[in-house]
Protein backbone atom coordinates (compact mmCIF):
# COMPACT_ATOMS: atom_id res chain seq x y z
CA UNK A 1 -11.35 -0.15 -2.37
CA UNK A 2 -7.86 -1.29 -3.82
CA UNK A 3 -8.04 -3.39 -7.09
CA UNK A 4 -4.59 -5.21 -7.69
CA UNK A 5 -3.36 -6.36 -11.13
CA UNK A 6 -0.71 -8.77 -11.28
CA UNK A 7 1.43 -9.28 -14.23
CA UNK A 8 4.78 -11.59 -15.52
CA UNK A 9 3.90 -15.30 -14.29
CA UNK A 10 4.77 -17.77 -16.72
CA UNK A 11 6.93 -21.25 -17.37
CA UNK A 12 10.67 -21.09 -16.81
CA UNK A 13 13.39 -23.72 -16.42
CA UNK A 14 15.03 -24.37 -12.83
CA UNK A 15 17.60 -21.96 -12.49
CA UNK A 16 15.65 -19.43 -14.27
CA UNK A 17 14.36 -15.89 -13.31
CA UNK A 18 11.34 -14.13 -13.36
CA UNK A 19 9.91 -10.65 -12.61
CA UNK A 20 6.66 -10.41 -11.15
CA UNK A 21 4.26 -6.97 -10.84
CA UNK A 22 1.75 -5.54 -8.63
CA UNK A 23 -0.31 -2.24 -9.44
CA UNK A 24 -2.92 -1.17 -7.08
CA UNK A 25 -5.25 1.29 -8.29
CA UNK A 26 -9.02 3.00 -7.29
CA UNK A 27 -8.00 4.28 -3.90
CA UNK A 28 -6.93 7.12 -1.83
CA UNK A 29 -6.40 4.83 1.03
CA UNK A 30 -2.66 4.77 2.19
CA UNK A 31 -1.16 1.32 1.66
CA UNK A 32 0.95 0.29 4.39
CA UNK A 33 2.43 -3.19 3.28
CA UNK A 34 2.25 -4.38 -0.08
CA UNK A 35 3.83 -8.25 -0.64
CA UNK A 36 3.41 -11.91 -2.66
CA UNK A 37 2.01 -14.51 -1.03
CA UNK A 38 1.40 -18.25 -3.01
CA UNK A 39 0.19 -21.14 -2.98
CA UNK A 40 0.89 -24.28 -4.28
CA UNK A 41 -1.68 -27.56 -5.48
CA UNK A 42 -2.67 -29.14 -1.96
CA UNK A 43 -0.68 -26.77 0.32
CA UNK A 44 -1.77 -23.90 2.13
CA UNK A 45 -1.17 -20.45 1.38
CA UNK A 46 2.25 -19.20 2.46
CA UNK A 47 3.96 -15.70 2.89
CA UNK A 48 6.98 -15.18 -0.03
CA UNK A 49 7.89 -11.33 0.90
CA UNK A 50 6.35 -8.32 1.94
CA UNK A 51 7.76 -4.36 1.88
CA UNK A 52 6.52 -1.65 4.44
CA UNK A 53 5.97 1.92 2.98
CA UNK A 54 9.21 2.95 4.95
CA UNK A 55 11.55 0.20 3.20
CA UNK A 56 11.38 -2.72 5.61
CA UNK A 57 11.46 -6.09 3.77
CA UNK A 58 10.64 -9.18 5.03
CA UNK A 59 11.38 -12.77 3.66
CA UNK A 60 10.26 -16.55 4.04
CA UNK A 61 13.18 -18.72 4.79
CA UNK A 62 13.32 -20.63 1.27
CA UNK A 63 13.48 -17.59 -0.87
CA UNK A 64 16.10 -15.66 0.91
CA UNK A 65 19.04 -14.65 -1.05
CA UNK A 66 17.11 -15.48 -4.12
CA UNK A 67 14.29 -13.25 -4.49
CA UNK A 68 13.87 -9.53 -4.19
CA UNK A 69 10.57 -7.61 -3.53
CA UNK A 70 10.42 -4.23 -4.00
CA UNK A 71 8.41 -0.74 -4.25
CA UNK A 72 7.52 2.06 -6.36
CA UNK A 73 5.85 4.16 -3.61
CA UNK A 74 4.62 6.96 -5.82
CA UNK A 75 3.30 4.16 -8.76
CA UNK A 76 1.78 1.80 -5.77
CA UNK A 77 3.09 -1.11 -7.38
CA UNK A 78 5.44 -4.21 -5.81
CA UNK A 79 7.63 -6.07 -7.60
CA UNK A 80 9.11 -9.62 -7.28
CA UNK A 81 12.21 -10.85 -8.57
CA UNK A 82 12.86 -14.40 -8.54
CA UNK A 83 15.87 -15.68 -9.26
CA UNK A 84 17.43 -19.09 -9.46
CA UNK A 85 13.96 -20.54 -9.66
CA UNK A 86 13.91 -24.25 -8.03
CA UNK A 87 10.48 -26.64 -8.87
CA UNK A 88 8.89 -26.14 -5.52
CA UNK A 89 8.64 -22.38 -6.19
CA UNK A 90 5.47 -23.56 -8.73
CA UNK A 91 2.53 -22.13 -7.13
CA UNK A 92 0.23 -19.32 -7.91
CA UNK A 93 1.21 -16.43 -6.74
CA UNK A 94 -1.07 -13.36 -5.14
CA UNK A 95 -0.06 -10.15 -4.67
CA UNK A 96 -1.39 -8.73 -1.20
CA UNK A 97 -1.92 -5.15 -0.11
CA UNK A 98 -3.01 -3.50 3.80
CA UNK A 99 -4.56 -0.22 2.98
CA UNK A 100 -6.43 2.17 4.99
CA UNK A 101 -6.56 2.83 9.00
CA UNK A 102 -8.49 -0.78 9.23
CA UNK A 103 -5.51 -2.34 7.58
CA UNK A 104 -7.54 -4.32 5.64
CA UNK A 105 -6.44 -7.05 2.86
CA UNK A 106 -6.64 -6.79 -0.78
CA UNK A 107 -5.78 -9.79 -2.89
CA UNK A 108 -5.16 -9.81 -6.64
CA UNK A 109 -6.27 -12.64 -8.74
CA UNK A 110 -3.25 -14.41 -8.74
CA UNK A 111 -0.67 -15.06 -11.56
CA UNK A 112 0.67 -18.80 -12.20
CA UNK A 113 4.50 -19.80 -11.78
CA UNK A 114 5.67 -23.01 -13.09
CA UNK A 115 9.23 -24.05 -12.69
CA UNK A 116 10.18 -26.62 -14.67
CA UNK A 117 13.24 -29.45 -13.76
């Protein structure tokens, strides 16, 4: 098992930046891909960024150039940071990990992002 804690959701103005955390803990498995998915009222939930255990990142469209996701390897935690924070980045956003030789999903409980105009 893989129990994710998120941390640093909150209210900001547009413009704005925030710093979002990930720590997995309770496993031995070996997580491959750790990332942030969200999702906002009445949408589905969408990819953000995800980072590979050898480095590779990987970005939706919208966020490119404006938020960073990154690892701590050794700490098996995942960062986000957001920067220049636009209203439609408001969502609720999960932290995802794929552990184990099943590559099975873990979810965290999700941590709430409000961008204000």
């Amino acid at each position: 098992q893989v129990q994710l804690v998120e941390s640093g959701g909150g209210l900001v103005q547009a413009g704005g930046s925030l710093r979002l955390s990930c720590a997995a803990s309770g496993t031995m498995l070996r997580i491959r891909v750790m990332g942030w998915y969200r999702q906002a009222p009445g949408k589905q939930r969408e990819l953000v960024a995800t980072a590979t255990s050898d480095g590779s990142t990987n970005y939706v469209d919208s966020v490119k150039g404006r938020f960073t996701i990154s690892r701590d390897n050794p700490k098996n935690t995942v960062y986000l940071q957001m920067n220049s924070l636009k209203p439609e980045d408001t969502a609720v956003y999960y932290c995802n990990a794929v552990a184990g030789l099943t590559m099975r999903n873990y979810w965290g409980q999700g941590t709430q992002v409000t961008v204000s105009s």
